[in-house]
PDB file of N, CA and C in Angstrom:
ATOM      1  N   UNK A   1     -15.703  -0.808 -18.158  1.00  0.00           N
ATOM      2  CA  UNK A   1     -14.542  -1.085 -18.967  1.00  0.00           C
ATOM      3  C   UNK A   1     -14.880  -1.002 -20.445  1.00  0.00           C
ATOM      4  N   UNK A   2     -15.810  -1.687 -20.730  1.00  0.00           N
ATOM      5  CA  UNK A   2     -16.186  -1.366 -22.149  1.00  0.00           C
ATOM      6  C   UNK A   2     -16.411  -0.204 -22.633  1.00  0.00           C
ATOM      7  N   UNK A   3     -17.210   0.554 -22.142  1.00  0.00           N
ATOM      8  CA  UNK A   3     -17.279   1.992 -22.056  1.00  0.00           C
ATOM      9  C   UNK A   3     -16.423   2.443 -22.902  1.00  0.00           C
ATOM     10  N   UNK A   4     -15.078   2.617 -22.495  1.00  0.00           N
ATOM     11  CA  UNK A   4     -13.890   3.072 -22.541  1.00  0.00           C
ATOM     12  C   UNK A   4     -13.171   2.442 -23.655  1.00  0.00           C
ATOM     13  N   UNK A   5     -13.619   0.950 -23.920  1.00  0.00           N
ATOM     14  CA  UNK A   5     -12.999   0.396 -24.959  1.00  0.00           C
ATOM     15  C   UNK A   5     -13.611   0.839 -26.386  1.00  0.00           C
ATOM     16  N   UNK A   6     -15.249   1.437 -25.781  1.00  0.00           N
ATOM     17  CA  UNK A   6     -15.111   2.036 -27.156  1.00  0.00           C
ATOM     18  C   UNK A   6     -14.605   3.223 -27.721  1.00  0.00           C
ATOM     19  N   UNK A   7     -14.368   4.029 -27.197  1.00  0.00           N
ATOM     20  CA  UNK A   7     -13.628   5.074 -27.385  1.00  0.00           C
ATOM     21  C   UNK A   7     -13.064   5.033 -28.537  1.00  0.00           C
ATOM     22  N   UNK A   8     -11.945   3.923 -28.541  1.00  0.00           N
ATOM     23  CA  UNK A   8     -10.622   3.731 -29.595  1.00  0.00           C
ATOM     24  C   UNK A   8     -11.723   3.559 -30.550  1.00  0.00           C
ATOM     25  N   UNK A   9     -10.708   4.425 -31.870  1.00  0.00           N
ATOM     26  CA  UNK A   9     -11.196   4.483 -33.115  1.00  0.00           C
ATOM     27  C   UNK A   9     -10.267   3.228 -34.072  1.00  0.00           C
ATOM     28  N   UNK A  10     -11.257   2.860 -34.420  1.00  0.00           N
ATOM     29  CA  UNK A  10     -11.127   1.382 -34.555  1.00  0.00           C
ATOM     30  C   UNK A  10      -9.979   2.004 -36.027  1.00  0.00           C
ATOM     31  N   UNK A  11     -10.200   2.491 -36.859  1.00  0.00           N
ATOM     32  CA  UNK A  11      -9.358   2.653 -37.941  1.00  0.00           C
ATOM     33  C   UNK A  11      -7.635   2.784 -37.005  1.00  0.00           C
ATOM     34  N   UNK A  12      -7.492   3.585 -36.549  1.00  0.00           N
ATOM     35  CA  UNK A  12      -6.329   3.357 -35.470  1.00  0.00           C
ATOM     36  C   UNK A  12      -5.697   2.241 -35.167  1.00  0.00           C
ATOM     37  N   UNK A  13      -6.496   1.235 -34.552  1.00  0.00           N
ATOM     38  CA  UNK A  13      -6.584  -0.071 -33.819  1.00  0.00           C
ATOM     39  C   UNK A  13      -6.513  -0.680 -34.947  1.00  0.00           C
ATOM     40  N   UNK A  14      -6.636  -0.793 -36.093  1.00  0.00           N
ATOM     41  CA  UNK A  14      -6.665  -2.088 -37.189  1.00  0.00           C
ATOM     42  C   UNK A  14      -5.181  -1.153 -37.607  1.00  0.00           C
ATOM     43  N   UNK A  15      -4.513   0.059 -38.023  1.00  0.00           N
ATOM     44  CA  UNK A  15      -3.967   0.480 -38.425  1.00  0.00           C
ATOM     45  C   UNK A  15      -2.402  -0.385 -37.560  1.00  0.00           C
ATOM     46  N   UNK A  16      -2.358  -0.146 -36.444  1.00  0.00           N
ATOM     47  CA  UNK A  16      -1.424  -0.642 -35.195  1.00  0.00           C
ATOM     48  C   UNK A  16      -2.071  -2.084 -35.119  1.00  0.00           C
ATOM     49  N   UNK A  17      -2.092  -2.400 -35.282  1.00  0.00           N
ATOM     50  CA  UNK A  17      -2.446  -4.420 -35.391  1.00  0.00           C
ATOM     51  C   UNK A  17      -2.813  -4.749 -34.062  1.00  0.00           C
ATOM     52  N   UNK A  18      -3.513  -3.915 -33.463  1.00  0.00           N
ATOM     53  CA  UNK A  18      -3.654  -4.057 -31.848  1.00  0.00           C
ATOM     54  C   UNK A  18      -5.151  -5.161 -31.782  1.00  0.00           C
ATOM     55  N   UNK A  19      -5.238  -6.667 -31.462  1.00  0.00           N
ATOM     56  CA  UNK A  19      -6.033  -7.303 -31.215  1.00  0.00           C
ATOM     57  C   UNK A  19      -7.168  -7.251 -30.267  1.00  0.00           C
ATOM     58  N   UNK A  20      -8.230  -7.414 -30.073  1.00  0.00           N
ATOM     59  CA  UNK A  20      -9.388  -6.880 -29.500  1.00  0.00           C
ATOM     60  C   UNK A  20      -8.538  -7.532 -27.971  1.00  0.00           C
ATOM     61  N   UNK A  21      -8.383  -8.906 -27.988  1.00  0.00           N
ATOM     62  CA  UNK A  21      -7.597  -9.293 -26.771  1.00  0.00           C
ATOM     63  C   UNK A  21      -6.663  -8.546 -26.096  1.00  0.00           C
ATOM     64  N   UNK A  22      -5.622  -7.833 -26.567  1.00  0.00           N
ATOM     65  CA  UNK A  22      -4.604  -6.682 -26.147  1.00  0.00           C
ATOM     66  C   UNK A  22      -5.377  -5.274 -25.879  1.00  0.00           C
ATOM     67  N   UNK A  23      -6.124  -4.894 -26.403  1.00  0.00           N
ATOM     68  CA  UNK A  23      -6.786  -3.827 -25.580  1.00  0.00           C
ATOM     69  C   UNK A  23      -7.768  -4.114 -25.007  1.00  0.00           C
ATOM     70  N   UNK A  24      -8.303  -5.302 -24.662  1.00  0.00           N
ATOM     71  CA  UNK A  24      -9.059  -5.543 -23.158  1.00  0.00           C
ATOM     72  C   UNK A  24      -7.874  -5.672 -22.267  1.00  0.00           C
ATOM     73  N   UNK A  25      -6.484  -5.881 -22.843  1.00  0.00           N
ATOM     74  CA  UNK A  25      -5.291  -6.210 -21.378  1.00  0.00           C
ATOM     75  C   UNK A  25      -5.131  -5.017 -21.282  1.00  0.00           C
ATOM     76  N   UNK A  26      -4.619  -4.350 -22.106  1.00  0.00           N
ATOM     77  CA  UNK A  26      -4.494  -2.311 -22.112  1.00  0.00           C
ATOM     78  C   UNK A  26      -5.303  -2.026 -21.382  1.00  0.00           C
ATOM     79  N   UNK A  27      -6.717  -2.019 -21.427  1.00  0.00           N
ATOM     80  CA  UNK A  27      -7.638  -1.617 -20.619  1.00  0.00           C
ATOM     81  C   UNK A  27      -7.604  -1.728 -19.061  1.00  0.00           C
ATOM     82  N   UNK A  28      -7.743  -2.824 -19.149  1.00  0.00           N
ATOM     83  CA  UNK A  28      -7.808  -3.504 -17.564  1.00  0.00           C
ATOM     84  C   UNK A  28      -6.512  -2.973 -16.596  1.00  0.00           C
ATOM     85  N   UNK A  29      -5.245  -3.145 -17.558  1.00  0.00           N
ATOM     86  CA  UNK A  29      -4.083  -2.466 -16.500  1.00  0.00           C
ATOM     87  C   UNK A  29      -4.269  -1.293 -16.688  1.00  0.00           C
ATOM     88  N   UNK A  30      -4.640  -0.447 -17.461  1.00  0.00           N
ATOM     89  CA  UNK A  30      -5.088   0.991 -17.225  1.00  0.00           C
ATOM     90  C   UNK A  30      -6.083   1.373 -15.791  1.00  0.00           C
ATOM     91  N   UNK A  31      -7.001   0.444 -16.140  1.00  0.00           N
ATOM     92  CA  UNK A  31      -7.993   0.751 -14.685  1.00  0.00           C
ATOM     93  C   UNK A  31      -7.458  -0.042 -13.419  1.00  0.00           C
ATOM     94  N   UNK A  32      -6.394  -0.831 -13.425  1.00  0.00           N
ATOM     95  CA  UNK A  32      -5.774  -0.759 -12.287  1.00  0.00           C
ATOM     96  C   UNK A  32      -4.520   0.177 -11.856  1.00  0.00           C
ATOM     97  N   UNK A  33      -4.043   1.113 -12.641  1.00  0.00           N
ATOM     98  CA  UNK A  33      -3.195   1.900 -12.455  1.00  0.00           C
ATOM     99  C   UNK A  33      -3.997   3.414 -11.933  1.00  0.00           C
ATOM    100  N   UNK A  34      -4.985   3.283 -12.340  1.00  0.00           N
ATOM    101  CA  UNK A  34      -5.762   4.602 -12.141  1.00  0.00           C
ATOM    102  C   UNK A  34      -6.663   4.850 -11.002  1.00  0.00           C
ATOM    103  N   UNK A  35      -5.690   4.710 -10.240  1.00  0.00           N
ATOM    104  CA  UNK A  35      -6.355   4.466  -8.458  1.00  0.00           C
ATOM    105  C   UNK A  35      -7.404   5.668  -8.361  1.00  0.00           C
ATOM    106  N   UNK A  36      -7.573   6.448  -8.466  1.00  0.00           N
ATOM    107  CA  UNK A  36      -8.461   7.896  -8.329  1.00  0.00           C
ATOM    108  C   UNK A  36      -9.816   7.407  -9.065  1.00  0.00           C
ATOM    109  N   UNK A  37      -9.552   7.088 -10.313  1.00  0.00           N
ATOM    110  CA  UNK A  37     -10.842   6.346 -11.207  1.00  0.00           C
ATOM    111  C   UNK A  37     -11.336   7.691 -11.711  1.00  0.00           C
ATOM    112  N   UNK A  38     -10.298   8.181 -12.243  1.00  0.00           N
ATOM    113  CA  UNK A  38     -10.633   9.662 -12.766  1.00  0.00           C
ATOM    114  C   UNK A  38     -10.559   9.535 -14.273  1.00  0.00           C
ATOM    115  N   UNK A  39     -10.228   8.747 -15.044  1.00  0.00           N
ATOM    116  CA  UNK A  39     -10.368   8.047 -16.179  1.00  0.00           C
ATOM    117  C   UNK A  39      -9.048   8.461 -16.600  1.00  0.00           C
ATOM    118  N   UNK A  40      -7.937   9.052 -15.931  1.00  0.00           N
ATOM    119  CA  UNK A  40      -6.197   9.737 -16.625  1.00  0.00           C
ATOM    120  C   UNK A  40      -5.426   8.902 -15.663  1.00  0.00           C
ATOM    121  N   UNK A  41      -3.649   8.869 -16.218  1.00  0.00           N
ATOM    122  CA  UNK A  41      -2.732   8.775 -15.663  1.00  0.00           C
ATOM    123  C   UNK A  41      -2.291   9.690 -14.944  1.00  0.00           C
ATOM    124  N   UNK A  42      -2.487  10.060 -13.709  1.00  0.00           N
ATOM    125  CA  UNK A  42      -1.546  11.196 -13.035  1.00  0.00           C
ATOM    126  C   UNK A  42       0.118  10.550 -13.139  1.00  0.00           C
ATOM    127  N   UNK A  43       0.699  11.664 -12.698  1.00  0.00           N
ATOM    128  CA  UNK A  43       2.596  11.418 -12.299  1.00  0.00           C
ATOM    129  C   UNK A  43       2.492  10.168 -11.314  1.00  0.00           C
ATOM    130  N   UNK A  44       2.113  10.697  -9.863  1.00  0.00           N
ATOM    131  CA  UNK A  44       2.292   9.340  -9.365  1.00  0.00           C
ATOM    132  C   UNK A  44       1.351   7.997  -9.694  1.00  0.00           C
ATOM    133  N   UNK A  45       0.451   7.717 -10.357  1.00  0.00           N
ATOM    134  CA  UNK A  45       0.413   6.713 -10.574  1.00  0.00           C
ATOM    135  C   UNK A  45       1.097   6.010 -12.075  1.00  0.00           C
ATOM    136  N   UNK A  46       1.637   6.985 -12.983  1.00  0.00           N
ATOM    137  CA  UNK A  46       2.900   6.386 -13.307  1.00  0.00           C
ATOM    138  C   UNK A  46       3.859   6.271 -12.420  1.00  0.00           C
ATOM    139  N   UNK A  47       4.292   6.861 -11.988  1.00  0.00           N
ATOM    140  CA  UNK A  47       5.599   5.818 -11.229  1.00  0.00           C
ATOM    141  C   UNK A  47       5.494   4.683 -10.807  1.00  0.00           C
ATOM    142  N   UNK A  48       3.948   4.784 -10.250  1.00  0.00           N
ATOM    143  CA  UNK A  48       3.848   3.499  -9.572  1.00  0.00           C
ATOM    144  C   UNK A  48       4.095   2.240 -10.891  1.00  0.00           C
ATOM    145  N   UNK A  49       3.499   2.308 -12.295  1.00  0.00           N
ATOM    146  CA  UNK A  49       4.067   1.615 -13.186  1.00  0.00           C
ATOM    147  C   UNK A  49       5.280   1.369 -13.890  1.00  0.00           C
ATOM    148  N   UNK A  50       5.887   2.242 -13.702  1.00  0.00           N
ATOM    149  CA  UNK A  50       7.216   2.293 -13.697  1.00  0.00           C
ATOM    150  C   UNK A  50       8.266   1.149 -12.365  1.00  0.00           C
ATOM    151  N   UNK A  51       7.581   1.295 -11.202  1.00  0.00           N
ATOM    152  CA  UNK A  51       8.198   1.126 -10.296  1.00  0.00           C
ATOM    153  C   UNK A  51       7.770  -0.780 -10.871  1.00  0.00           C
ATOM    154  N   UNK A  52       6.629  -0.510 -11.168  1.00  0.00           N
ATOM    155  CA  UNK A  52       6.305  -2.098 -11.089  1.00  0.00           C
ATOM    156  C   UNK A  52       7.028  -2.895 -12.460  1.00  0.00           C
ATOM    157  N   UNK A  53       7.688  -2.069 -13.207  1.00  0.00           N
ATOM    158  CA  UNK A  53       7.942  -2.690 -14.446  1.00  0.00           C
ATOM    159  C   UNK A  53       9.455  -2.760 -14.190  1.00  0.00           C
ATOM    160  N   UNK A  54       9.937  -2.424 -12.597  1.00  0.00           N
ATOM    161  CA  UNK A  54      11.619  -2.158 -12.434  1.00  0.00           C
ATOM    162  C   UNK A  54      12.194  -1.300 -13.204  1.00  0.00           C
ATOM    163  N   UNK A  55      11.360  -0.050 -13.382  1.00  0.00           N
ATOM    164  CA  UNK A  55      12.527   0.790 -14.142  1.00  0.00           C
ATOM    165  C   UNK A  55      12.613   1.980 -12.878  1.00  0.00           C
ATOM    166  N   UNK A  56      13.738   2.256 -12.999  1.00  0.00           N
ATOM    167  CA  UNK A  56      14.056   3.426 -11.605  1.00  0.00           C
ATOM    168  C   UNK A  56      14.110   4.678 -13.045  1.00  0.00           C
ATOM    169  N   UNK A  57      13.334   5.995 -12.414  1.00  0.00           N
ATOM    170  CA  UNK A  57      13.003   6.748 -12.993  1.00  0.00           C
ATOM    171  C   UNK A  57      12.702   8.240 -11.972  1.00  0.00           C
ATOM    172  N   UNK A  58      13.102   9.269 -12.240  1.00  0.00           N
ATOM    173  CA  UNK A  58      12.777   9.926 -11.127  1.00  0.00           C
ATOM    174  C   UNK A  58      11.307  10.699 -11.614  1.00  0.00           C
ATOM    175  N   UNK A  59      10.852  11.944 -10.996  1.00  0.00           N
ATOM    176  CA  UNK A  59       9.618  12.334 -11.517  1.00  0.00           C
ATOM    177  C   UNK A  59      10.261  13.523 -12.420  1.00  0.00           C
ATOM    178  N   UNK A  60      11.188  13.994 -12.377  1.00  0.00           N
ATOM    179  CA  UNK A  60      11.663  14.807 -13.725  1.00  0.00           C
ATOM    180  C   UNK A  60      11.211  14.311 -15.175  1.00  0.00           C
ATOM    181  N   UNK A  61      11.855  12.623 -14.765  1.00  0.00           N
ATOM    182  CA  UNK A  61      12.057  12.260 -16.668  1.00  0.00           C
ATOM    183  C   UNK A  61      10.354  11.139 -16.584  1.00  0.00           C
ATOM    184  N   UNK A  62      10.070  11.280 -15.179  1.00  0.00           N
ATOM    185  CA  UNK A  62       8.235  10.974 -15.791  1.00  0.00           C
ATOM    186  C   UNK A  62       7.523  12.109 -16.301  1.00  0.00           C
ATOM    187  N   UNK A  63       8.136  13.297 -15.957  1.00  0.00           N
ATOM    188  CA  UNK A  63       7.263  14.611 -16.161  1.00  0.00           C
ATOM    189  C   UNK A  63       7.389  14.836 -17.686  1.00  0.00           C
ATOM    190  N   UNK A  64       8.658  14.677 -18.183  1.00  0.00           N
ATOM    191  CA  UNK A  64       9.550  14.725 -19.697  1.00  0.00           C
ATOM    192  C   UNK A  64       8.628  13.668 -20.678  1.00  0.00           C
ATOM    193  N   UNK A  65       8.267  12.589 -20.074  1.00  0.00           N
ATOM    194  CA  UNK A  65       7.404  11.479 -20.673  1.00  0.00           C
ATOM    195  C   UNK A  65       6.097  12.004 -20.977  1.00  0.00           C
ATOM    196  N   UNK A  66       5.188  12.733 -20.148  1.00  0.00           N
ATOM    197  CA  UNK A  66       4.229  13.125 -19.586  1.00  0.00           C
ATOM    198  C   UNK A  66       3.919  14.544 -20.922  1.00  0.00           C
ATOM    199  N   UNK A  67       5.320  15.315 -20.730  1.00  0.00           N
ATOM    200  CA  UNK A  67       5.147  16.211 -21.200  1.00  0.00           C
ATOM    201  C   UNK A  67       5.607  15.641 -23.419  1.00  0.00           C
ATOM    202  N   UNK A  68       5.640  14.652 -23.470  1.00  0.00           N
ATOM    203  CA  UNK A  68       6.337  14.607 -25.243  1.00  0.00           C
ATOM    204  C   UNK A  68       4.935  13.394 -25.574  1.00  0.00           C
ATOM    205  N   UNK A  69       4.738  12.836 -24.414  1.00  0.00           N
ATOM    206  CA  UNK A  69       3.229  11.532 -24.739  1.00  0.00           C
ATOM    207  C   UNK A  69       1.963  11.639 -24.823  1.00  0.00           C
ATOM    208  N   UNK A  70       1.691  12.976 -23.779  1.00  0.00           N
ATOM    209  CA  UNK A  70       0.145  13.220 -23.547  1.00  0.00           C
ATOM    210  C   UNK A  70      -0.635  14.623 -24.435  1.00  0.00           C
TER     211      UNK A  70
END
């Protein structure tokens, strides 16, 4: 997990007021969404966050997300 937390470029992270506490939570639900452990979001395991956050969404407008976010 840390690994990964270092990644983020900290000028970024102080820029977005993002607290060291909030991206260990970022983190952690990232690596539980990422069932494969391939270090990415595929489509279906967004939905599956989607599904868990109650938003009904089909895979068109995850693909639309996918395609304007990544």
């Amino acid at each position: 997990m840390y690994l990964l937390l270092e990644d983020f470029d900290e000028a970024i992270v102080e820029k977005e007021g993002v607290t060291p506490e909030e991206l260990e939570t970022f983190q952690s639900t990232f690596m539980e969404l990422d069932y494969d452990c391939n270090g990415q979001l595929a489509l279906d395991e967004i939905k599956v966050l989607m599904i868990v956050l109650g938003e009904k969404v089909d895979e068109e407008e995850i693909q639309m997300l996918f395609d304007e976010y990544d």
